[in-house]
PDB file of N, CA and C in Angstrom:
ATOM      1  N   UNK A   1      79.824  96.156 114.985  1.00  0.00           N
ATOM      2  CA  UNK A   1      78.916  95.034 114.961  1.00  0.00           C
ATOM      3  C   UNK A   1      78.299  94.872 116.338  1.00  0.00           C
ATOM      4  N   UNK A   2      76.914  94.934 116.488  1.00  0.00           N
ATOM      5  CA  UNK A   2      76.427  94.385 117.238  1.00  0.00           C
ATOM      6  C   UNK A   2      76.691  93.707 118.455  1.00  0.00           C
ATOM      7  N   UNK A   3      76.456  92.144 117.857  1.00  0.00           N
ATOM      8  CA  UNK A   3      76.373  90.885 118.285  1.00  0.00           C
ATOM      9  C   UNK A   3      78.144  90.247 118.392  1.00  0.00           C
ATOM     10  N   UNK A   4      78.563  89.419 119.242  1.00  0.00           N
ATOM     11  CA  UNK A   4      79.405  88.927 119.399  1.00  0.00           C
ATOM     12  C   UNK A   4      80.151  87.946 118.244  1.00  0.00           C
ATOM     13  N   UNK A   5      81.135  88.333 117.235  1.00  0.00           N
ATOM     14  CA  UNK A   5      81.320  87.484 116.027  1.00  0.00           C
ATOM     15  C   UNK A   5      81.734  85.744 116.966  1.00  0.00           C
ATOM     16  N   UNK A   6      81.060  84.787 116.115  1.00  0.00           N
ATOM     17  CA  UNK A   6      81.144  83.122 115.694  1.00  0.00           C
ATOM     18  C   UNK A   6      83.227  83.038 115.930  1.00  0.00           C
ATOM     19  N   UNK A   7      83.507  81.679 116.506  1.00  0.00           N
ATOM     20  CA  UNK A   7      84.435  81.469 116.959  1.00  0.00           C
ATOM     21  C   UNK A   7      85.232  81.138 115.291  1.00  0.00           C
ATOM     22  N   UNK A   8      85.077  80.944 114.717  1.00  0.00           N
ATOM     23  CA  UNK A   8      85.361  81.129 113.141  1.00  0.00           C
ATOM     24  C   UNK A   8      85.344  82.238 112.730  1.00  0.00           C
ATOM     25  N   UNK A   9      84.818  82.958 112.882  1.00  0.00           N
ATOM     26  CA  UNK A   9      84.426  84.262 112.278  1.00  0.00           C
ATOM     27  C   UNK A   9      85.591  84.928 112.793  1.00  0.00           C
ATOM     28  N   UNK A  10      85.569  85.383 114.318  1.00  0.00           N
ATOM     29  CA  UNK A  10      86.529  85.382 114.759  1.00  0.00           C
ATOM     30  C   UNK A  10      88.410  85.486 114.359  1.00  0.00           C
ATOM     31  N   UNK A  11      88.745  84.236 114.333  1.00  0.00           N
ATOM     32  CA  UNK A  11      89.564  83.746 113.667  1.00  0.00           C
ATOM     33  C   UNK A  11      89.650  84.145 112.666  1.00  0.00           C
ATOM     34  N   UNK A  12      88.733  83.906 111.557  1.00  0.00           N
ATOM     35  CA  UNK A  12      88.881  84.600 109.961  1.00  0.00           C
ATOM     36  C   UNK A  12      89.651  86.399 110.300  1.00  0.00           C
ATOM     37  N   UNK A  13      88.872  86.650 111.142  1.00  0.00           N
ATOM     38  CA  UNK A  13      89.150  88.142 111.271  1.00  0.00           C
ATOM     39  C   UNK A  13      90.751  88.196 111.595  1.00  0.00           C
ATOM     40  N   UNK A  14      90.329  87.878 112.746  1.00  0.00           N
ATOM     41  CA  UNK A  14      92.281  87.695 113.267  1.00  0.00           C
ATOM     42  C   UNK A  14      93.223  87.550 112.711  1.00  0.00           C
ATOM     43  N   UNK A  15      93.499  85.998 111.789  1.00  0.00           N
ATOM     44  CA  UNK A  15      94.334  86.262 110.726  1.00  0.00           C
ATOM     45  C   UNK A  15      94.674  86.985 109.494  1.00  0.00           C
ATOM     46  N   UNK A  16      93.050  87.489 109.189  1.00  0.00           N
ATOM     47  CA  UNK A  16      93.541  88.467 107.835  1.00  0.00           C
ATOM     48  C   UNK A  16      94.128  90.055 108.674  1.00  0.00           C
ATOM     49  N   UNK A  17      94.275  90.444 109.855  1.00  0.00           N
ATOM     50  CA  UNK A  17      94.658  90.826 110.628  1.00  0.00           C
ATOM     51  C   UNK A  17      95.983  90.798 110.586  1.00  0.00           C
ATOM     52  N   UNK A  18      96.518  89.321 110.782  1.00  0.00           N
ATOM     53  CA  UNK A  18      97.925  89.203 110.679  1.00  0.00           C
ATOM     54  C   UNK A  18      98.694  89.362 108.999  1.00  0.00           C
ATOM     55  N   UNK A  19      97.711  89.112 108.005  1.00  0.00           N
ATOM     56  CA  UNK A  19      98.322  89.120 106.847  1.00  0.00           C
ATOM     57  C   UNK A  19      98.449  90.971 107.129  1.00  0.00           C
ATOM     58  N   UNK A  20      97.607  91.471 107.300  1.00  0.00           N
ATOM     59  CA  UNK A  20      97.622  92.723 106.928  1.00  0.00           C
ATOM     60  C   UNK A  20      98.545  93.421 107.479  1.00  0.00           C
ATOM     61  N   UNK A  21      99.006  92.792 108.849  1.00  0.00           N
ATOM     62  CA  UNK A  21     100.204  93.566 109.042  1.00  0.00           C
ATOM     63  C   UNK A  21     101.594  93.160 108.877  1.00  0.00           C
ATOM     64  N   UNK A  22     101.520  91.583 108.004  1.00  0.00           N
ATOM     65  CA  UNK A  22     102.895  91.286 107.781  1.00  0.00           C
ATOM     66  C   UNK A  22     102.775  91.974 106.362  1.00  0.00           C
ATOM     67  N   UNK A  23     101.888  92.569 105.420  1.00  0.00           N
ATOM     68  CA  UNK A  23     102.023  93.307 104.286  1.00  0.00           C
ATOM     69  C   UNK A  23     102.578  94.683 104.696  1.00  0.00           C
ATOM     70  N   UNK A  24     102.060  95.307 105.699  1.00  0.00           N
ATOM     71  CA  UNK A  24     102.530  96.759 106.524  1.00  0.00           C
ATOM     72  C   UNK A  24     103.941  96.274 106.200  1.00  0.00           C
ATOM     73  N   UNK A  25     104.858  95.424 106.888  1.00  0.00           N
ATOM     74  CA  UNK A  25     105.917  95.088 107.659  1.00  0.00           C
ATOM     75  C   UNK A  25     106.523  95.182 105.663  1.00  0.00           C
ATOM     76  N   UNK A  26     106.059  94.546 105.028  1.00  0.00           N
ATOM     77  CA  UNK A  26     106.620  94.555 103.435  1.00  0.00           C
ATOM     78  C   UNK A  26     106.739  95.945 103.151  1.00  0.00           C
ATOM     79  N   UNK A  27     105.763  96.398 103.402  1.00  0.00           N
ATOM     80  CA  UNK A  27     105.831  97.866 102.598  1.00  0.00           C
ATOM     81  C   UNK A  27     106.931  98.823 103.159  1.00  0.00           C
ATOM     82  N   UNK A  28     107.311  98.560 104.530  1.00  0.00           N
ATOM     83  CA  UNK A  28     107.930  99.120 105.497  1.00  0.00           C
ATOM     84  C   UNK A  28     109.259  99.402 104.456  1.00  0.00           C
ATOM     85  N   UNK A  29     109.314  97.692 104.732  1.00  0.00           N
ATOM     86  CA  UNK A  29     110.791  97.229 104.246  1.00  0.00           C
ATOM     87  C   UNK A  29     111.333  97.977 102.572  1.00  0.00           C
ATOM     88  N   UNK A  30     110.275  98.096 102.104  1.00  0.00           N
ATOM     89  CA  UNK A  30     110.267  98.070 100.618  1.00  0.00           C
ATOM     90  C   UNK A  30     110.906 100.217 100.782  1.00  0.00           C
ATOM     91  N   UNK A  31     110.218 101.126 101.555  1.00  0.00           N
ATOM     92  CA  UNK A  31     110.267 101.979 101.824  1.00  0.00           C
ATOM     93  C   UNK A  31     111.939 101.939 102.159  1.00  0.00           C
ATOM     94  N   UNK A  32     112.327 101.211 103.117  1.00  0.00           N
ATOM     95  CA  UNK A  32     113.556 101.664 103.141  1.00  0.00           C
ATOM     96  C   UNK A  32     114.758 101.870 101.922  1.00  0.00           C
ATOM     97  N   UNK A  33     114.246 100.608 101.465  1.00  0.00           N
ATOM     98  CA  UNK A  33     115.061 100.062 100.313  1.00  0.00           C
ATOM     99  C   UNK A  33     115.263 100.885  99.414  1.00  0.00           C
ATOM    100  N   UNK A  34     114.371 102.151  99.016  1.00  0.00           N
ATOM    101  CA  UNK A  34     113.684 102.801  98.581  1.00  0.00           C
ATOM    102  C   UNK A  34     115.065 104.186  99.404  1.00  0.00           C
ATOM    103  N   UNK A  35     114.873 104.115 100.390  1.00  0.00           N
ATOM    104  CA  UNK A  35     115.455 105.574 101.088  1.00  0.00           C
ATOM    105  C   UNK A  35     116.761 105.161 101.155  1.00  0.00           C
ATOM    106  N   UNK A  36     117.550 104.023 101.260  1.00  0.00           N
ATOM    107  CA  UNK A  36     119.125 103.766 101.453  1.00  0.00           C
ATOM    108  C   UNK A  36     119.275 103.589  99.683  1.00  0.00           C
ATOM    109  N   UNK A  37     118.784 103.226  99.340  1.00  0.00           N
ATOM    110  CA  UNK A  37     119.135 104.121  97.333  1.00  0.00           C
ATOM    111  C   UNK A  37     119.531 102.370  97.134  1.00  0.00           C
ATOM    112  N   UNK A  38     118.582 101.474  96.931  1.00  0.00           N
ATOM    113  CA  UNK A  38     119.054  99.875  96.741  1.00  0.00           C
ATOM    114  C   UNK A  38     118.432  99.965  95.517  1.00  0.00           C
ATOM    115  N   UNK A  39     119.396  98.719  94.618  1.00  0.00           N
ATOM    116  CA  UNK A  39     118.937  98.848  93.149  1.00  0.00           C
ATOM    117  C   UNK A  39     117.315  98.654  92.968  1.00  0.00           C
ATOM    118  N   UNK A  40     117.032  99.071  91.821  1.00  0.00           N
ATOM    119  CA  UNK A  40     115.603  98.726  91.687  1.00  0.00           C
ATOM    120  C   UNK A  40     115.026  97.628  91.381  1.00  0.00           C
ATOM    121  N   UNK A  41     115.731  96.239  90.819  1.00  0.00           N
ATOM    122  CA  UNK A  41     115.221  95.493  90.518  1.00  0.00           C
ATOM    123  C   UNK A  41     114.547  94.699  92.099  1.00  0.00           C
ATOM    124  N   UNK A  42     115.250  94.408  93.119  1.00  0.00           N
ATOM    125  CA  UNK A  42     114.828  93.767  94.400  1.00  0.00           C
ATOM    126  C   UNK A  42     113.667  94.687  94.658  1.00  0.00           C
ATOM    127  N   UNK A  43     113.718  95.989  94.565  1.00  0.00           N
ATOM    128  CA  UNK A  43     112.889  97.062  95.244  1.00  0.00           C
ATOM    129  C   UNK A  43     111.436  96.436  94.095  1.00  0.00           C
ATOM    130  N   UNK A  44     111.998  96.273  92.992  1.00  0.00           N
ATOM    131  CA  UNK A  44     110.356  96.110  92.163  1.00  0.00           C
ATOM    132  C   UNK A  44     109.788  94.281  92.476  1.00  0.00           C
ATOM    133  N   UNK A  45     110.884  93.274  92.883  1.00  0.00           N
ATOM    134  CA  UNK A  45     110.591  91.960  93.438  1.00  0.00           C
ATOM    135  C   UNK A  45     109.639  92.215  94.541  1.00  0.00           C
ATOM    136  N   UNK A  46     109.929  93.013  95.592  1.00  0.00           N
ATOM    137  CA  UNK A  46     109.305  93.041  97.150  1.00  0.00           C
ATOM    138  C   UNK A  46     108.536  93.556  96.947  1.00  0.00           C
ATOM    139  N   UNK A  47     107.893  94.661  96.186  1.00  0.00           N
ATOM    140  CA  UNK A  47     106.900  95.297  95.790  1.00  0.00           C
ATOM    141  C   UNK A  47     105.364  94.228  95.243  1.00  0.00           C
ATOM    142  N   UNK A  48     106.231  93.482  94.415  1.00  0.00           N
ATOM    143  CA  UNK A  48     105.438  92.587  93.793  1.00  0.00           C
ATOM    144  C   UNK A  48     104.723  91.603  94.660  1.00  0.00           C
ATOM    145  N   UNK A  49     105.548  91.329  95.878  1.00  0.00           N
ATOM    146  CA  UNK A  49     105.615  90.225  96.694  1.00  0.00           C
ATOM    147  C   UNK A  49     104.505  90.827  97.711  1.00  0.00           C
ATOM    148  N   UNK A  50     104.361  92.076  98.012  1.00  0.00           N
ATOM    149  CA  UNK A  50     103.695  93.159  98.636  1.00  0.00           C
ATOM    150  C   UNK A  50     102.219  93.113  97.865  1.00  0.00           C
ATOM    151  N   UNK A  51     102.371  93.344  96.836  1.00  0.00           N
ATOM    152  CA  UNK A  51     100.564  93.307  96.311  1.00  0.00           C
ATOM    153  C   UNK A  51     100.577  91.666  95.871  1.00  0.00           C
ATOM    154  N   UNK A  52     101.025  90.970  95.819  1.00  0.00           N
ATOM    155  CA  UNK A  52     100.335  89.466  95.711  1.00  0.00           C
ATOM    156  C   UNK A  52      99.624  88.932  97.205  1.00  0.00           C
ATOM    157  N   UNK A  53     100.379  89.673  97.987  1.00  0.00           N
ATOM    158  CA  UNK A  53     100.025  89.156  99.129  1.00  0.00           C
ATOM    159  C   UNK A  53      98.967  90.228  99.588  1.00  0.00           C
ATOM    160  N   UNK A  54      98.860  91.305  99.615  1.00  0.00           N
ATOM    161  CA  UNK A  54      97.418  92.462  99.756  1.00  0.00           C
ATOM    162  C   UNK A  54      96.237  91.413  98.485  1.00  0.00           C
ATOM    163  N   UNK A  55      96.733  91.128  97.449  1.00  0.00           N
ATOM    164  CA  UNK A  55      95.896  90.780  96.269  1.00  0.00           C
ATOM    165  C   UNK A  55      94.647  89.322  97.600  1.00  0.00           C
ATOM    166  N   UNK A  56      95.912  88.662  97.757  1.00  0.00           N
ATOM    167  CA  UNK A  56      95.704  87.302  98.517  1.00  0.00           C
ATOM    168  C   UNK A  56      94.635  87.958 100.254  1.00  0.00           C
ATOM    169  N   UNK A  57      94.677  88.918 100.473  1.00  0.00           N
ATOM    170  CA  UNK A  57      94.354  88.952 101.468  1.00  0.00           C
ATOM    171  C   UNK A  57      92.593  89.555 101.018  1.00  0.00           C
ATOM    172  N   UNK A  58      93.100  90.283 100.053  1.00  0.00           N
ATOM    173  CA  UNK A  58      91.433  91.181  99.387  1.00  0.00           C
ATOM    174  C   UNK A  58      90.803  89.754  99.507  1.00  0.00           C
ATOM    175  N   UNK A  59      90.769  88.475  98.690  1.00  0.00           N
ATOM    176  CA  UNK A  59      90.384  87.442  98.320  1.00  0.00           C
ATOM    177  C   UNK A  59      89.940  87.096  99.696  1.00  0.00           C
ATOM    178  N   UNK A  60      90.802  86.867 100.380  1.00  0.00           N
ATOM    179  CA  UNK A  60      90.156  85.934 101.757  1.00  0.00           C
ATOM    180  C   UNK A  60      89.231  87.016 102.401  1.00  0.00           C
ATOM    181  N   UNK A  61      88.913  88.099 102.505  1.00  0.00           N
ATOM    182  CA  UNK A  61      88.348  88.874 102.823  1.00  0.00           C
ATOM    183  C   UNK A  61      86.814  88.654 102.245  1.00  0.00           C
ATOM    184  N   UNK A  62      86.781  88.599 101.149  1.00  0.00           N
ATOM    185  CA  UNK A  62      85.378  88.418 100.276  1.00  0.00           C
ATOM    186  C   UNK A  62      85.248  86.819 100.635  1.00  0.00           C
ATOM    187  N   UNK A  63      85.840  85.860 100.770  1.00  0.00           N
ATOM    188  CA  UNK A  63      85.704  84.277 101.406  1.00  0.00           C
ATOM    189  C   UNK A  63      84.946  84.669 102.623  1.00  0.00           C
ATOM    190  N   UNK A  64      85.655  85.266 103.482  1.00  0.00           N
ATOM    191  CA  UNK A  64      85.279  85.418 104.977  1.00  0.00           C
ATOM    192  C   UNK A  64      83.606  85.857 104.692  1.00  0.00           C
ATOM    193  N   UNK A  65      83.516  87.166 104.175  1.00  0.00           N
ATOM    194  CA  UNK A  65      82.121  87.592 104.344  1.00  0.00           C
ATOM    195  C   UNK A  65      81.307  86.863 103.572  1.00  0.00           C
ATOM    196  N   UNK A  66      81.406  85.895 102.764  1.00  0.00           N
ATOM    197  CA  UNK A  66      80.681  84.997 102.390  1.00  0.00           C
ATOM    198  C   UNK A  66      80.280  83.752 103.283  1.00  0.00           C
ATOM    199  N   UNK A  67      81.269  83.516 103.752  1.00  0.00           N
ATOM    200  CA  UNK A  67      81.448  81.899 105.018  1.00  0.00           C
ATOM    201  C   UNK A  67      80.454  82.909 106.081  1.00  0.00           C
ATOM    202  N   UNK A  68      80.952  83.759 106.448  1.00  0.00           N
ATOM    203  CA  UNK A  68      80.370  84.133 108.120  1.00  0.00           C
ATOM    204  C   UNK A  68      79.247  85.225 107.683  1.00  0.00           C
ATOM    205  N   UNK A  69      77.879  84.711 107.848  1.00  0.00           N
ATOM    206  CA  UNK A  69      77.064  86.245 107.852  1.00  0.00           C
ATOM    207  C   UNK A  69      77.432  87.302 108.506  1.00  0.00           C
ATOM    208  N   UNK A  70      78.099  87.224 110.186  1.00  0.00           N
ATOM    209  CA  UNK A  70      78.290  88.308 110.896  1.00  0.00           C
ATOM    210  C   UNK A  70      79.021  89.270 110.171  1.00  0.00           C
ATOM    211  N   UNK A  71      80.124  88.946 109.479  1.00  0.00           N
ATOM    212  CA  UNK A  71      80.412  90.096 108.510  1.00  0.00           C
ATOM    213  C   UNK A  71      79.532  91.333 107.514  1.00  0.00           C
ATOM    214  N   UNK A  72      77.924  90.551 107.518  1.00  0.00           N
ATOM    215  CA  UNK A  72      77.571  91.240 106.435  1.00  0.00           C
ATOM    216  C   UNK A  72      76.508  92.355 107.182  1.00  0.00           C
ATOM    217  N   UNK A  73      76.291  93.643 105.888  1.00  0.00           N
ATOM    218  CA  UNK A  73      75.745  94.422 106.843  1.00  0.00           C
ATOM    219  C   UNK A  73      74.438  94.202 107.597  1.00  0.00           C
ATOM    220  N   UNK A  74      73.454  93.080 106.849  1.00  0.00           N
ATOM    221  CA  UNK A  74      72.310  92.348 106.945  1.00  0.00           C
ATOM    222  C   UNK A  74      72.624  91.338 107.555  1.00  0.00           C
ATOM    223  N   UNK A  75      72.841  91.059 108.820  1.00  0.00           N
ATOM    224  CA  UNK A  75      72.853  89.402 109.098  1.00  0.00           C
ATOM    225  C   UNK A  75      71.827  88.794 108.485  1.00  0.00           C
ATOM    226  N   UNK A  76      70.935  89.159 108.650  1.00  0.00           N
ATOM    227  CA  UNK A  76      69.692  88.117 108.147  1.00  0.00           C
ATOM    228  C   UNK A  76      69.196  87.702 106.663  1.00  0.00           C
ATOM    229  N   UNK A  77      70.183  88.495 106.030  1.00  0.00           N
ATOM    230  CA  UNK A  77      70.197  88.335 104.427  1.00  0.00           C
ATOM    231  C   UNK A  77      70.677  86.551 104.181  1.00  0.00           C
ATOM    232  N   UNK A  78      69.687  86.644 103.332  1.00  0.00           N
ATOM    233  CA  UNK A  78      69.865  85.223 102.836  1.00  0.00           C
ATOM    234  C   UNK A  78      71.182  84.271 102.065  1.00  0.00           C
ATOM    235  N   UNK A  79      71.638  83.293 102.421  1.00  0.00           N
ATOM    236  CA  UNK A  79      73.368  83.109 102.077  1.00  0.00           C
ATOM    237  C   UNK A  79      73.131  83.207 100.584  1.00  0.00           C
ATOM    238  N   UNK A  80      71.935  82.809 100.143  1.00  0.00           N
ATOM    239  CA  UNK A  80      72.312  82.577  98.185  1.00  0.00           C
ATOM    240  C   UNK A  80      72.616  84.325  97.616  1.00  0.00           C
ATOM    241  N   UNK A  81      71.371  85.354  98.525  1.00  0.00           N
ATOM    242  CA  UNK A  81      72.175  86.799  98.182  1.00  0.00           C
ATOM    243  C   UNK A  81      73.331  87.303  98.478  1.00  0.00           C
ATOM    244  N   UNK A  82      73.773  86.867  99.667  1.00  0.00           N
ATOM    245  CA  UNK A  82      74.980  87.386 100.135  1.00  0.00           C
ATOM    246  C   UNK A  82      76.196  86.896  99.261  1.00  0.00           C
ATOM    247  N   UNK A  83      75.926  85.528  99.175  1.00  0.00           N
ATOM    248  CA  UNK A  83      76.943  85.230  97.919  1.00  0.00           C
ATOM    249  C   UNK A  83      77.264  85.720  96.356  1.00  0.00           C
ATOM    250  N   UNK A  84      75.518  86.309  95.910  1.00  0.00           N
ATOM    251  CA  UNK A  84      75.391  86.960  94.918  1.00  0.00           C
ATOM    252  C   UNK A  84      75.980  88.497  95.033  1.00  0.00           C
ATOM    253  N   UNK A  85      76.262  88.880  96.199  1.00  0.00           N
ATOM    254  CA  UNK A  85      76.407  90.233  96.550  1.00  0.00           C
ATOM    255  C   UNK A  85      77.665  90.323  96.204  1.00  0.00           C
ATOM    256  N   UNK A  86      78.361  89.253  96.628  1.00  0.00           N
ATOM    257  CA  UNK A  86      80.077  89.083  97.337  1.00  0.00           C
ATOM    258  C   UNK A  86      80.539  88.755  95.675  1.00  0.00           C
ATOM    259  N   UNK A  87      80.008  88.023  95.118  1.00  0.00           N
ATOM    260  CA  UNK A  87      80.437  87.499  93.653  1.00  0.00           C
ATOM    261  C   UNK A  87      80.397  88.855  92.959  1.00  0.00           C
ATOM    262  N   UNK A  88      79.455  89.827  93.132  1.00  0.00           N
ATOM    263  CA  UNK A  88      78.783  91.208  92.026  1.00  0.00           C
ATOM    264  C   UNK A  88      80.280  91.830  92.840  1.00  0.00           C
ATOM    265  N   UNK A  89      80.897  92.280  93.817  1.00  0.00           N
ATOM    266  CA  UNK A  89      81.748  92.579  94.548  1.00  0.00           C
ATOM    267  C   UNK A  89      82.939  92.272  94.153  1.00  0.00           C
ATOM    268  N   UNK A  90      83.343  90.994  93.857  1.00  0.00           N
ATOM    269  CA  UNK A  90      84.381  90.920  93.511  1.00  0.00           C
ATOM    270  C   UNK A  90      84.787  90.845  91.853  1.00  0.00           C
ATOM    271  N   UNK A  91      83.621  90.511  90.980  1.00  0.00           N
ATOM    272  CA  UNK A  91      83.711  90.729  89.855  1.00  0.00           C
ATOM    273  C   UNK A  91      83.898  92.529  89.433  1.00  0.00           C
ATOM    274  N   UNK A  92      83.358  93.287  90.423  1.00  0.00           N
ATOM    275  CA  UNK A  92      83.573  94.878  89.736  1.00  0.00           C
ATOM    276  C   UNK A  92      85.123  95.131  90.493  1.00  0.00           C
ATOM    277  N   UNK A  93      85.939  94.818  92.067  1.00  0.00           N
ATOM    278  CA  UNK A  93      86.289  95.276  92.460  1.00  0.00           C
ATOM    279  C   UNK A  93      88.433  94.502  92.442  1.00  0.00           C
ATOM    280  N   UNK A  94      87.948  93.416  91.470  1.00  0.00           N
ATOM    281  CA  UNK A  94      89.019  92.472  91.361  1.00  0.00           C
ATOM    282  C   UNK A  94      89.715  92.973  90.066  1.00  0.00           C
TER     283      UNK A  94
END
């Protein structure tokens, strides 16, 4: 990007940042669980717990680039398209 991202924008970024790597840190865990031979039912709980929370992060992701133009590849695109973009986006990609 360009231009310097909005002190919100920012932020938006940062924390889905942090989700993304406390999901890493799940998957990690889930991997071991996985290699020390732990029953499967916990292994298929954390798993679950692992894509609700990737699920939760896709979501705020399509929020973000809707709230902040700097996300989009057009800054100057108009918010009613960008929202139409982000809606066509998440209806094919959800």
């Amino acid at each position: 990007m360009d231009q310097p991202l909005s002190e919100a924008a920012a932020s938006a970024r940062n924390e889905l940042i942090l989700r993304l790597k406390r999901v890493e840190g799940q998957l990690r865990g889930v991997q071991r669980m996985i290699e020390t031979g732990e029953d499967c039912e916990p292994i298929a709980q954390q798993l679950a717990a692992s894509r609700k929370a990737l699920d939760k992060a896709f979501f705020e992701l399509l929020a973000c680039a809707i709230e902040h133009p700097e996300f989009s590849p057009n800054r100057r695109e108009a918010k009613d398209r960008r929202i139409q973009r982000m809606a066509r986006a998440l209806a094919r990609l959800a």
